[in-house]
PDB file of N, CA and C in Angstrom:
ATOM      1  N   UNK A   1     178.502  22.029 265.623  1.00  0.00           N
ATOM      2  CA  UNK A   1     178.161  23.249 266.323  1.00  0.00           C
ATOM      3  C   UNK A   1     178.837  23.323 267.695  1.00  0.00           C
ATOM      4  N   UNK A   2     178.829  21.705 268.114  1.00  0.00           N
ATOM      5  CA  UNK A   2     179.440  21.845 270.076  1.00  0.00           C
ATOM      6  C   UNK A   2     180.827  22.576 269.594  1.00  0.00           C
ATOM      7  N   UNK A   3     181.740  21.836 268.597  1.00  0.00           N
ATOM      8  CA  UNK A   3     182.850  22.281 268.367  1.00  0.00           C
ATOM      9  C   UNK A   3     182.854  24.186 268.275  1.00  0.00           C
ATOM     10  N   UNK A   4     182.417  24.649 267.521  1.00  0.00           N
ATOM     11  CA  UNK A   4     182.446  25.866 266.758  1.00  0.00           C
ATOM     12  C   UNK A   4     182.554  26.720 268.266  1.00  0.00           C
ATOM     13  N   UNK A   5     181.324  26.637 268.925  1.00  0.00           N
ATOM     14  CA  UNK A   5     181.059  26.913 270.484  1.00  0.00           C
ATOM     15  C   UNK A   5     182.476  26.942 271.092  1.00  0.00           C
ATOM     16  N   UNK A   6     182.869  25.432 271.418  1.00  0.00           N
ATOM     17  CA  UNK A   6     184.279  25.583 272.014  1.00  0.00           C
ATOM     18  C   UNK A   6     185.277  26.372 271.478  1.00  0.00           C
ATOM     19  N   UNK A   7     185.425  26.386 270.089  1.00  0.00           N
ATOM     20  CA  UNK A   7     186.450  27.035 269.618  1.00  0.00           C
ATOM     21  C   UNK A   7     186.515  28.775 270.098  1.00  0.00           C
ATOM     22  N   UNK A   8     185.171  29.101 270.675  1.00  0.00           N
ATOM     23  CA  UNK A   8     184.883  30.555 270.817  1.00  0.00           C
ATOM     24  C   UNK A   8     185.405  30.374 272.501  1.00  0.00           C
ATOM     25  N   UNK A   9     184.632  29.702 273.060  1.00  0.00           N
ATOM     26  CA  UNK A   9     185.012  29.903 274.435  1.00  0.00           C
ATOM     27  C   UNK A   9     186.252  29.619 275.264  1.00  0.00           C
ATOM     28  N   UNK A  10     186.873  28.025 274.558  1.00  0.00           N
ATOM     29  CA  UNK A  10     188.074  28.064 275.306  1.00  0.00           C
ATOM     30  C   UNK A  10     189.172  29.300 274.975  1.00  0.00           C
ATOM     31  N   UNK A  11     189.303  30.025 274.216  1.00  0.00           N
ATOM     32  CA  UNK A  11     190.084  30.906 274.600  1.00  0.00           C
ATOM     33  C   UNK A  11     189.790  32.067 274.946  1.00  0.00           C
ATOM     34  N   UNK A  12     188.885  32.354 275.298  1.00  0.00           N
ATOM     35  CA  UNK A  12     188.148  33.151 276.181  1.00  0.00           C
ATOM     36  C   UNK A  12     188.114  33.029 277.641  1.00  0.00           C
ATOM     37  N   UNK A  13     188.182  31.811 277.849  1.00  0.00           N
ATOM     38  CA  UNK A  13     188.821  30.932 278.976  1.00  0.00           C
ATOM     39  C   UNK A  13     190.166  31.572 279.484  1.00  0.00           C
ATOM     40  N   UNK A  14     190.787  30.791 278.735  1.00  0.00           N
ATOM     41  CA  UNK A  14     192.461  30.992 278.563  1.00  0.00           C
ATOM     42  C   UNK A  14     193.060  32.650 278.903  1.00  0.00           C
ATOM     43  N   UNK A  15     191.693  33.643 278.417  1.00  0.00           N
ATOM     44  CA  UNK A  15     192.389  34.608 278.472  1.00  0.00           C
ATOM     45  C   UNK A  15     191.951  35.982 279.699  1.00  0.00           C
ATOM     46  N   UNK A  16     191.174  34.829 280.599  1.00  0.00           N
ATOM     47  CA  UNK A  16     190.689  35.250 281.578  1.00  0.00           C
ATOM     48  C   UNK A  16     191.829  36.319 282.448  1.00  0.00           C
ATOM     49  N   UNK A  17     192.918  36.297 282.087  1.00  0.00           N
ATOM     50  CA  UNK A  17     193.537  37.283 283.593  1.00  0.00           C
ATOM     51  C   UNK A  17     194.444  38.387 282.549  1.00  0.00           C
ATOM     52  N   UNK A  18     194.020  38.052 280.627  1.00  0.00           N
ATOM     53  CA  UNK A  18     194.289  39.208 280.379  1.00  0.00           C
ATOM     54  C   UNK A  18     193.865  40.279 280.797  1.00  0.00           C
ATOM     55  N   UNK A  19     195.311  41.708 280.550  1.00  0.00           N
ATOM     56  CA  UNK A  19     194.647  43.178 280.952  1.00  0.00           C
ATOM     57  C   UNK A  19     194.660  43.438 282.107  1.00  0.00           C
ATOM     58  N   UNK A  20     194.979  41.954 283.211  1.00  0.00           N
ATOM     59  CA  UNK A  20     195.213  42.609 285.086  1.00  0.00           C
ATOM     60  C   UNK A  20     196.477  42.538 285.186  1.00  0.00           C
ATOM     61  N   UNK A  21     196.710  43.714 285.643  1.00  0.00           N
ATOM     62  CA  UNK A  21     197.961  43.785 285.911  1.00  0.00           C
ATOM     63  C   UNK A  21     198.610  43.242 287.562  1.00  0.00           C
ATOM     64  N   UNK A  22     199.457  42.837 287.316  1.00  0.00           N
ATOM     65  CA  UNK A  22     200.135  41.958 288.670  1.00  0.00           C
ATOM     66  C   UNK A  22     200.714  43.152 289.462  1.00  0.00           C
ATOM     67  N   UNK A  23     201.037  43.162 290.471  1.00  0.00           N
ATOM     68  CA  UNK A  23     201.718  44.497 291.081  1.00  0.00           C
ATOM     69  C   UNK A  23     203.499  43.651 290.819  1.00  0.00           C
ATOM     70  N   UNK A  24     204.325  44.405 290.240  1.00  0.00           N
ATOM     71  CA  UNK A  24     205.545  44.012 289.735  1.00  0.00           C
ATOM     72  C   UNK A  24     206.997  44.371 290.733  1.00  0.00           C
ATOM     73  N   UNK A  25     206.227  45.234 291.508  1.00  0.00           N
ATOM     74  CA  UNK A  25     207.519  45.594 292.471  1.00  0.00           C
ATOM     75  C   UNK A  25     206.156  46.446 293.555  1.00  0.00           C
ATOM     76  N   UNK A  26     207.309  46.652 294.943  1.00  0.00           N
ATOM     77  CA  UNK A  26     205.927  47.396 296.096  1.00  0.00           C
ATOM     78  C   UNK A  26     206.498  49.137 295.445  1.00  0.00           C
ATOM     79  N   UNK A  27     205.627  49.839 296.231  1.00  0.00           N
ATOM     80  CA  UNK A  27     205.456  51.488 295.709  1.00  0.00           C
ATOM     81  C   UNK A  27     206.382  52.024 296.353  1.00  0.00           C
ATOM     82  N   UNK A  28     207.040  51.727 297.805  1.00  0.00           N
ATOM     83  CA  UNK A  28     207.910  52.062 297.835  1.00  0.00           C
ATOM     84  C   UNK A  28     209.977  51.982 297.321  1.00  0.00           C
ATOM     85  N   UNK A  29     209.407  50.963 295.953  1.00  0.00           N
ATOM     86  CA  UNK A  29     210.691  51.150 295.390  1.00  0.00           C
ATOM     87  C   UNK A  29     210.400  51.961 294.025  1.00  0.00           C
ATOM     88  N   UNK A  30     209.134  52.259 293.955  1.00  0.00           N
ATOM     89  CA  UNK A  30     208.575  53.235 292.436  1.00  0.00           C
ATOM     90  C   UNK A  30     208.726  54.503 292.965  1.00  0.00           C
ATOM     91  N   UNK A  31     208.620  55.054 294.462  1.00  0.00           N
ATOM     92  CA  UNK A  31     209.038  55.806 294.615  1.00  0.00           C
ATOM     93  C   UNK A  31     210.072  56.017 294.843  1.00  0.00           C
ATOM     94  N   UNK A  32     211.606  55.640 294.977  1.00  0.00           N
ATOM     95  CA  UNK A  32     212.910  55.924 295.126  1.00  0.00           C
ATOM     96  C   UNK A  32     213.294  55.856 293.301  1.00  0.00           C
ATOM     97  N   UNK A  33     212.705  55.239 292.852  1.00  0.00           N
ATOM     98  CA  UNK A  33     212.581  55.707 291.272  1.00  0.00           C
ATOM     99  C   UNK A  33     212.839  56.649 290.997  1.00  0.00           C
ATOM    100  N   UNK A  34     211.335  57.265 291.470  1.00  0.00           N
ATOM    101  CA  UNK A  34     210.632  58.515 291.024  1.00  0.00           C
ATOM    102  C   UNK A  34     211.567  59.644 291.518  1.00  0.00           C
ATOM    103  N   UNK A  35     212.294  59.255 292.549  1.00  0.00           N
ATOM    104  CA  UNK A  35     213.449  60.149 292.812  1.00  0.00           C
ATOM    105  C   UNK A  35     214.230  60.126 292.299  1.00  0.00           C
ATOM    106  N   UNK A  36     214.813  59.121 292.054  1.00  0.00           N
ATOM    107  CA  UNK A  36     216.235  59.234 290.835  1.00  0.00           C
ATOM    108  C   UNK A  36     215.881  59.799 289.892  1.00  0.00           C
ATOM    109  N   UNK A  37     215.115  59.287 289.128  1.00  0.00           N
ATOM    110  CA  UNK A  37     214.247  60.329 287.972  1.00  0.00           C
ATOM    111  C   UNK A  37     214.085  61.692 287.745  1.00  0.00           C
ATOM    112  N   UNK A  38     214.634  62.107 289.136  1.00  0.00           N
ATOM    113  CA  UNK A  38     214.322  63.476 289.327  1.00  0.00           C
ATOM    114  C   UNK A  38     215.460  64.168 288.894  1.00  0.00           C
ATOM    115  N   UNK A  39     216.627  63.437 289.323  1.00  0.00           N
ATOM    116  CA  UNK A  39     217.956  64.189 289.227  1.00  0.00           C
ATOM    117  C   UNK A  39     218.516  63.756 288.144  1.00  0.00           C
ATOM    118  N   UNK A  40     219.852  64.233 287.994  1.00  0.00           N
ATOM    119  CA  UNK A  40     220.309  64.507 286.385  1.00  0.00           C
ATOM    120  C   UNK A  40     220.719  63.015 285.805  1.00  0.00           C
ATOM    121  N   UNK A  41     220.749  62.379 284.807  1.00  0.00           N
ATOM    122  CA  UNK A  41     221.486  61.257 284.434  1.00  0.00           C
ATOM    123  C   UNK A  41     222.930  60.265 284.937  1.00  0.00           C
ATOM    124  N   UNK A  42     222.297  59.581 285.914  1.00  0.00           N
ATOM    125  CA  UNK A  42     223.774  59.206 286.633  1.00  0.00           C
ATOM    126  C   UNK A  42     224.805  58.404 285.748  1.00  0.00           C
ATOM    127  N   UNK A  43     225.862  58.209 285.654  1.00  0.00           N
ATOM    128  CA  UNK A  43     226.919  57.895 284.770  1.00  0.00           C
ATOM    129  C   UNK A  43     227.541  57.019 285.770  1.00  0.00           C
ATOM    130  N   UNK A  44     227.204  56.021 285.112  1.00  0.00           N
ATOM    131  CA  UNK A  44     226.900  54.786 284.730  1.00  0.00           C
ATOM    132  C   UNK A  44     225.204  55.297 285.042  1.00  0.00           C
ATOM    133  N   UNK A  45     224.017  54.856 284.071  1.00  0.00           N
ATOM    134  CA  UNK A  45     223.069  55.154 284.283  1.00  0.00           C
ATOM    135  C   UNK A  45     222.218  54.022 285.498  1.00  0.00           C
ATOM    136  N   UNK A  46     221.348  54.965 286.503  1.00  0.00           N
ATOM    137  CA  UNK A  46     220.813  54.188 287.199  1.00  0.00           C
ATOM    138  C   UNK A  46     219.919  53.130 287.112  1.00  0.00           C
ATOM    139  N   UNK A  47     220.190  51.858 287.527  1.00  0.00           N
ATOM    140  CA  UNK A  47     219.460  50.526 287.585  1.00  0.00           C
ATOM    141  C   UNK A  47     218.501  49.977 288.832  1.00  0.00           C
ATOM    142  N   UNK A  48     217.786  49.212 288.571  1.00  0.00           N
ATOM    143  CA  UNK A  48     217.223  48.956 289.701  1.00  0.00           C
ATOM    144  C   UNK A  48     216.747  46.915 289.499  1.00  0.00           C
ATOM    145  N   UNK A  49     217.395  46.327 290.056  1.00  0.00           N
ATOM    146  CA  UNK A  49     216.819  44.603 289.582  1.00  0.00           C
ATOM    147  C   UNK A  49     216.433  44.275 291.004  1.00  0.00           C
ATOM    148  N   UNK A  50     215.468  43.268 290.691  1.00  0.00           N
ATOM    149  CA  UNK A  50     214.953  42.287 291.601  1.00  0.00           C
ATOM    150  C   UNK A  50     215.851  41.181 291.763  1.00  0.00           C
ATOM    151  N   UNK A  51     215.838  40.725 293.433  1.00  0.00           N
ATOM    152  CA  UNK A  51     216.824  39.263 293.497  1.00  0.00           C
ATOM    153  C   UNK A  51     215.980  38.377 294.305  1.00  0.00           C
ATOM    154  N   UNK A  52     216.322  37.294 294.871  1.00  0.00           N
ATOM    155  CA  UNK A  52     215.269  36.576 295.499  1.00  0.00           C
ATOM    156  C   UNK A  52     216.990  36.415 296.564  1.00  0.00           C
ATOM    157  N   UNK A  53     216.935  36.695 297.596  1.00  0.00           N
ATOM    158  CA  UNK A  53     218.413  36.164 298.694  1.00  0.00           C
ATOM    159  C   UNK A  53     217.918  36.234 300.111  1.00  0.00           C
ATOM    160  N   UNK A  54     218.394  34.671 300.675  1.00  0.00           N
ATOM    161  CA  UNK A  54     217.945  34.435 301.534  1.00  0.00           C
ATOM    162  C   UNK A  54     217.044  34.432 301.908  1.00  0.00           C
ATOM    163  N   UNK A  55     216.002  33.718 300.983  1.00  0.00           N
ATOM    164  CA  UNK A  55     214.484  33.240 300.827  1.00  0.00           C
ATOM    165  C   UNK A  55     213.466  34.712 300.594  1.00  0.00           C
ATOM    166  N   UNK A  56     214.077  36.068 300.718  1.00  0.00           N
ATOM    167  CA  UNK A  56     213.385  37.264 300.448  1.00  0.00           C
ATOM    168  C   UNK A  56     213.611  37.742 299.101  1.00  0.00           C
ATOM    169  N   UNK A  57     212.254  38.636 298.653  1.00  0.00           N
ATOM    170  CA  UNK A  57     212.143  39.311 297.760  1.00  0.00           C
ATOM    171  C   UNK A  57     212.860  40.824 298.338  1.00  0.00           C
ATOM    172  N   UNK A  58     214.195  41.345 297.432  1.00  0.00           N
ATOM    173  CA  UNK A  58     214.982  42.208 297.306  1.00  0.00           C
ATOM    174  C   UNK A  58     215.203  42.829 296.146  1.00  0.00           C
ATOM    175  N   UNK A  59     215.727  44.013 296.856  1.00  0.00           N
ATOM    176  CA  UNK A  59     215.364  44.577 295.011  1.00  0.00           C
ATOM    177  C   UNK A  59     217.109  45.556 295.575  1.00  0.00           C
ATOM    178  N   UNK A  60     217.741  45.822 294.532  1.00  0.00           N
ATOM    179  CA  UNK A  60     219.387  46.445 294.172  1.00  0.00           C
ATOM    180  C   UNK A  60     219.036  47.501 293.477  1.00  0.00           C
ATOM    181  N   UNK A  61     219.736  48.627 294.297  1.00  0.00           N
ATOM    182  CA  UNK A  61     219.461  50.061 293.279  1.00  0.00           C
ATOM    183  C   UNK A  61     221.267  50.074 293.367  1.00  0.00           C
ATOM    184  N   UNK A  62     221.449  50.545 291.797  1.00  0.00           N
ATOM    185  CA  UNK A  62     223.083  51.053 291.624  1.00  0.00           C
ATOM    186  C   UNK A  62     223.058  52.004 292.583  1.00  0.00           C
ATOM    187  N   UNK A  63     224.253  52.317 292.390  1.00  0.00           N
ATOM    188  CA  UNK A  63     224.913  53.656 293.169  1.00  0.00           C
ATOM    189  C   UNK A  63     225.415  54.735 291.939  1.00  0.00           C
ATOM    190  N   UNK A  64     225.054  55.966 292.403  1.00  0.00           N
ATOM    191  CA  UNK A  64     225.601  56.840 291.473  1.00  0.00           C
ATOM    192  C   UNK A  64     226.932  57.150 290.390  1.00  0.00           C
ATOM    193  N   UNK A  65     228.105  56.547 291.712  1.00  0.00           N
ATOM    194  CA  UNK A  65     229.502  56.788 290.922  1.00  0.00           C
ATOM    195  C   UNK A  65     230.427  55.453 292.109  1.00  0.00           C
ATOM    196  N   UNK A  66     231.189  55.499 291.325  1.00  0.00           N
ATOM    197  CA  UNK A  66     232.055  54.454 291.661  1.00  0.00           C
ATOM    198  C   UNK A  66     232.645  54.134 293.232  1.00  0.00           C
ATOM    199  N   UNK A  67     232.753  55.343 294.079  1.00  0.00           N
ATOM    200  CA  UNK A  67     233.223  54.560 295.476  1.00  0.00           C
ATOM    201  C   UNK A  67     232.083  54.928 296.317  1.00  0.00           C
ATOM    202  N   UNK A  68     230.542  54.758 296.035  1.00  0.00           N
ATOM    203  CA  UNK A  68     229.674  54.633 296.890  1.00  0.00           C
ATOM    204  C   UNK A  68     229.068  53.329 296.834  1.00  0.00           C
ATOM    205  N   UNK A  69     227.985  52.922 297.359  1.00  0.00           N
ATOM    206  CA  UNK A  69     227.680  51.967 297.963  1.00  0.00           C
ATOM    207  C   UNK A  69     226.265  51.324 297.376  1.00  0.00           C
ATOM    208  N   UNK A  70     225.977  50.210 296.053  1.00  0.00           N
ATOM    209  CA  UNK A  70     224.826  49.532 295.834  1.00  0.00           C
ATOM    210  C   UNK A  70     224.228  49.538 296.764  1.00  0.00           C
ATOM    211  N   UNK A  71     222.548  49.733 296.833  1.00  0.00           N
ATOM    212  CA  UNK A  71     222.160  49.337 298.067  1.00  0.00           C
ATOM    213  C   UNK A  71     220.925  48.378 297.971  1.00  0.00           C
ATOM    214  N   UNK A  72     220.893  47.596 298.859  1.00  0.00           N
ATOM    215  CA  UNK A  72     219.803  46.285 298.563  1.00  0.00           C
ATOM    216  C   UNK A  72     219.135  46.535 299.638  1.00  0.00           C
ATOM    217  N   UNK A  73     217.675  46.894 299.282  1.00  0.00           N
ATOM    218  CA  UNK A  73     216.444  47.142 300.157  1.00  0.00           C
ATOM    219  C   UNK A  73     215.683  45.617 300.115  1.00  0.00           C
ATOM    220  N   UNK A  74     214.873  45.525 301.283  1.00  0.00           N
ATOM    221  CA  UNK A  74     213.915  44.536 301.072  1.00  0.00           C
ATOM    222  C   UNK A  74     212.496  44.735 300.694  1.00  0.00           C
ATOM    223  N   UNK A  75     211.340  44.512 300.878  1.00  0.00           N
ATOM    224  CA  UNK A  75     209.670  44.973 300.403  1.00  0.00           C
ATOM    225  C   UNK A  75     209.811  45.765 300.694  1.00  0.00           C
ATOM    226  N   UNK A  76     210.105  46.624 301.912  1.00  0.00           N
ATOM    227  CA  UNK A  76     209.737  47.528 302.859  1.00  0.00           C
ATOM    228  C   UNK A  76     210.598  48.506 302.571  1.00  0.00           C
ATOM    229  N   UNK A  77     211.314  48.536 301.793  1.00  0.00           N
ATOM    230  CA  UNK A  77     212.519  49.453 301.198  1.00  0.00           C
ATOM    231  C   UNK A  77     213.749  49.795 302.521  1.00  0.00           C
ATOM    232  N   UNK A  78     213.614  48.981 303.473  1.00  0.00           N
ATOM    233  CA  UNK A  78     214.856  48.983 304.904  1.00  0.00           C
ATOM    234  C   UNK A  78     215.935  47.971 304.066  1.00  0.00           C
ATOM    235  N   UNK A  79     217.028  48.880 304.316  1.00  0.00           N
ATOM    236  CA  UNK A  79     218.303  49.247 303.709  1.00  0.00           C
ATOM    237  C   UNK A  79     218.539  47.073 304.086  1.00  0.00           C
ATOM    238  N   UNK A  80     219.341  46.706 303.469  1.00  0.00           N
ATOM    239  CA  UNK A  80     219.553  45.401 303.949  1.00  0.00           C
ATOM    240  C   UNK A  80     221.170  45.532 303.697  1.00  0.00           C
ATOM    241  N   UNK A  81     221.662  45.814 302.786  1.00  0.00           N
ATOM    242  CA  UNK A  81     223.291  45.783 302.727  1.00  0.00           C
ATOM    243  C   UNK A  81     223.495  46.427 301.594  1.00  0.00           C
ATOM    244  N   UNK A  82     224.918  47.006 301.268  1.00  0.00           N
ATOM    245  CA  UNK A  82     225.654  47.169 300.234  1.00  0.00           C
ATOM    246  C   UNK A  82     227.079  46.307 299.759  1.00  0.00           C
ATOM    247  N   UNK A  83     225.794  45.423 298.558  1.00  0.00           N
ATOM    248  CA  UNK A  83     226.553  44.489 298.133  1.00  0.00           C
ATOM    249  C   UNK A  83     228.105  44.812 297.484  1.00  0.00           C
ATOM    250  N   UNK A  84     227.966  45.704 296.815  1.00  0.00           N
ATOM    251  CA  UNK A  84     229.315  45.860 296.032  1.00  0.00           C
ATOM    252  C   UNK A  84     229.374  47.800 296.189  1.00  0.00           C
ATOM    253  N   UNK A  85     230.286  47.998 295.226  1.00  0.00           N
ATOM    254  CA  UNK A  85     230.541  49.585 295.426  1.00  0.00           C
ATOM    255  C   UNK A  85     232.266  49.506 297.025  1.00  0.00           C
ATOM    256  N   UNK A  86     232.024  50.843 297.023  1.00  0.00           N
ATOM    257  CA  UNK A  86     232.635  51.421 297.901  1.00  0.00           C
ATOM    258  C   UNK A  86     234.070  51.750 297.064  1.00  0.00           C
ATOM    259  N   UNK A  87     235.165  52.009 298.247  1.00  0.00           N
ATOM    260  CA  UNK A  87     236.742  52.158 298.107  1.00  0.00           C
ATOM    261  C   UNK A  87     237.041  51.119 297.419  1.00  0.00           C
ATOM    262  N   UNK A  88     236.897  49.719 298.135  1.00  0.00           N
ATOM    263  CA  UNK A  88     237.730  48.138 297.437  1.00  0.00           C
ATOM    264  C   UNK A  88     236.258  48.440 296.263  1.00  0.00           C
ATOM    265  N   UNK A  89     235.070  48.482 295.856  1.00  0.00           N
ATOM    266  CA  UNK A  89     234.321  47.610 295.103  1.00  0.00           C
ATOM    267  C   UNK A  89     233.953  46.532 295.827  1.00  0.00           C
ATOM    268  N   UNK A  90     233.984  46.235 296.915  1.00  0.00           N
ATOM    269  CA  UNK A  90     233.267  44.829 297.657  1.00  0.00           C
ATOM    270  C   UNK A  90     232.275  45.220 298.703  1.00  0.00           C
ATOM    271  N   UNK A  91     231.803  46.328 298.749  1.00  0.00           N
ATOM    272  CA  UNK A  91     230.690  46.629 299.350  1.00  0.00           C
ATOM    273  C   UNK A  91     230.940  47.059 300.943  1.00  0.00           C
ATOM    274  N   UNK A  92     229.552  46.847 301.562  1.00  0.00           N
ATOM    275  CA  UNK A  92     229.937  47.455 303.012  1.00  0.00           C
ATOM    276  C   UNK A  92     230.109  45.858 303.750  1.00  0.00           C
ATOM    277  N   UNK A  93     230.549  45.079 303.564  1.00  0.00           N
ATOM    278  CA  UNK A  93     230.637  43.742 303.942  1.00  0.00           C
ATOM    279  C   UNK A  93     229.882  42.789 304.936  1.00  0.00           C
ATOM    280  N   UNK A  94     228.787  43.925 304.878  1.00  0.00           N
ATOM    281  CA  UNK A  94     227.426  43.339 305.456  1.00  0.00           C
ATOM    282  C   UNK A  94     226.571  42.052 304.879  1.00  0.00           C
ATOM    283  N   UNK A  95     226.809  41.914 303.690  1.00  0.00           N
ATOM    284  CA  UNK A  95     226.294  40.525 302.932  1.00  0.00           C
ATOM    285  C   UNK A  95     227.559  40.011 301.691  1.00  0.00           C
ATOM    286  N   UNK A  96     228.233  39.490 302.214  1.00  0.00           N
ATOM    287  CA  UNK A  96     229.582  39.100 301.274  1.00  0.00           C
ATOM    288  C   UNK A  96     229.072  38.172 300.671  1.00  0.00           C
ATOM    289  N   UNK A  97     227.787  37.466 301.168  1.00  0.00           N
ATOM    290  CA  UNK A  97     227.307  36.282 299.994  1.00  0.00           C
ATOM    291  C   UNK A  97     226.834  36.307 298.976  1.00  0.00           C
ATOM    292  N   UNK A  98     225.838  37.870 299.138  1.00  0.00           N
ATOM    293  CA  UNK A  98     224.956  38.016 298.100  1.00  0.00           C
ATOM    294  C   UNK A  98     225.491  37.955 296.722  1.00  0.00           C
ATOM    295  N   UNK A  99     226.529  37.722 295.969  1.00  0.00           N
ATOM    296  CA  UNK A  99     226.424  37.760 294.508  1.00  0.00           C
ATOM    297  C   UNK A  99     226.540  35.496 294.456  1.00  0.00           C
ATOM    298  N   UNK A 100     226.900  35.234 295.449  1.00  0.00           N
ATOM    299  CA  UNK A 100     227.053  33.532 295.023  1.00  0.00           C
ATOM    300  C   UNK A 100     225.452  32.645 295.689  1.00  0.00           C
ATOM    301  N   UNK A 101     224.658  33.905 296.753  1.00  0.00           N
ATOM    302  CA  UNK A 101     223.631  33.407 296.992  1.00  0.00           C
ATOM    303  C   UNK A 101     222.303  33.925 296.640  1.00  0.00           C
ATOM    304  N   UNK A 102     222.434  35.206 295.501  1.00  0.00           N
ATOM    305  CA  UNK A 102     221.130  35.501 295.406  1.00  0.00           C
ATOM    306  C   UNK A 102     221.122  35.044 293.888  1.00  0.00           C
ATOM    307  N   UNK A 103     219.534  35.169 293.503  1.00  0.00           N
ATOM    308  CA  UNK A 103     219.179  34.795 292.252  1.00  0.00           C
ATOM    309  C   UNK A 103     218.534  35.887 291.869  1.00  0.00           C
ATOM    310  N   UNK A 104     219.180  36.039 290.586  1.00  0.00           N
ATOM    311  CA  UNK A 104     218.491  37.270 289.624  1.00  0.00           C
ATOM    312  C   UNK A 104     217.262  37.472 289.150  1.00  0.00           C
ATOM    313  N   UNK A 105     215.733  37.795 289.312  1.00  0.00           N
ATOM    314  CA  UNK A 105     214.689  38.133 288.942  1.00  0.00           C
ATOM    315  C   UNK A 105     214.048  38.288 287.630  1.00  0.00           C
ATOM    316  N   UNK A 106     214.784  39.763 288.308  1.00  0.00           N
ATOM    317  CA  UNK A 106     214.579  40.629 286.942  1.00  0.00           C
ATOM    318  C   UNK A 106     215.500  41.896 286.983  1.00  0.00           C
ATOM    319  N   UNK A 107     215.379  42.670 285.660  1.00  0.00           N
ATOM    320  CA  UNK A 107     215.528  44.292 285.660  1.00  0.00           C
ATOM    321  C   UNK A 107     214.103  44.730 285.663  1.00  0.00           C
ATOM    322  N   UNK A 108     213.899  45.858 286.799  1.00  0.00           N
ATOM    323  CA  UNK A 108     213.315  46.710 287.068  1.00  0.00           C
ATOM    324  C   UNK A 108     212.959  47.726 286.409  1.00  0.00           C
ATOM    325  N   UNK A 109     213.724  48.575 286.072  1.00  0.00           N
ATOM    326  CA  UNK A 109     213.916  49.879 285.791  1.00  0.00           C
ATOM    327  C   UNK A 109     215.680  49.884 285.286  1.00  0.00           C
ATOM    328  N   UNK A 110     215.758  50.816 284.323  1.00  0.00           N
ATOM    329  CA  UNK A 110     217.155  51.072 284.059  1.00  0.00           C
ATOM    330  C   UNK A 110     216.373  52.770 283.631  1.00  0.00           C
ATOM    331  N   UNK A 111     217.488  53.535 283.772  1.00  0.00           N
ATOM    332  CA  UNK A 111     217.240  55.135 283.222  1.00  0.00           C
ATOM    333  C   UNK A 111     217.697  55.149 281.982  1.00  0.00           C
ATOM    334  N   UNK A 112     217.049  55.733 281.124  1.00  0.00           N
ATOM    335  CA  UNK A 112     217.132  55.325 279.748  1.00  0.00           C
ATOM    336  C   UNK A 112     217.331  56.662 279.039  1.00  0.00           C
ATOM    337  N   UNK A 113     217.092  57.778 279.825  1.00  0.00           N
ATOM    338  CA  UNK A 113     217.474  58.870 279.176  1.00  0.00           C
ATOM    339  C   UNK A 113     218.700  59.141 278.448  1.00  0.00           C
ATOM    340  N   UNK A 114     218.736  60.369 277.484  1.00  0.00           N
ATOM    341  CA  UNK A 114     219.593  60.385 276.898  1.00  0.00           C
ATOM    342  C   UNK A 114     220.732  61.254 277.840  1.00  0.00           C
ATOM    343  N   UNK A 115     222.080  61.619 278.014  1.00  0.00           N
ATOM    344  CA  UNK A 115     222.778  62.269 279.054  1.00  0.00           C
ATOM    345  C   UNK A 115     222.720  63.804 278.055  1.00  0.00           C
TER     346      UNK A 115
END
């Protein structure tokens, strides 16, 4: 019977923090989302990943078209650099490290609509 008992509770246990959700990114990058979202299908479609650089949580939104400017916000969504993009493709050369010093997260968001 002790057994039968355990068999009910330890995973009941185990599944204590099902169903809460973690906060996965801050609101002010759900809202610059919610803006892209707004406008028409960007080509190359818009992305959004998490990085961890220079001990901060950062998050990379593409850029619309080819000679503008990735831009890497921090929590607070204040602009931190544009890693890549521009005229050359090497960004605004404000963080030339970030692709050999940050670490990739996650994907965020990608726009998934159809064009």
């Amino acid at each position: 019977m002790k057994y039968f008992i355990l068999l009910l509770v330890v995973p009941a246990l185990l599944n204590e923090n099902c169903g809460k959700k973690k906060a996965a990114f801050p609101a002010c990058v759900q809202q610059k989302i919610d803006s892209i979202a707004k406008e028409p299908r960007w080509n190359p479609p818009a992305e959004v990943n998490e990085y961890s650089y220079k001990g901060k949580r950062v998050f990379l939104f593409s850029s619309n078209c080819c000679d503008f400017f990735d831009e890497l916000v921090d929590e607070n969504c204040n602009p931190v650099c544009g890693p890549h993009g521009g005229i050359t493709g090497r960004g605004d050369g404000n963080c030339t490290d970030f692709d050999k010093e940050a670490t990739h997260i996650q994907l965020i968001w990608k726009d998934a609509r159809e064009k």
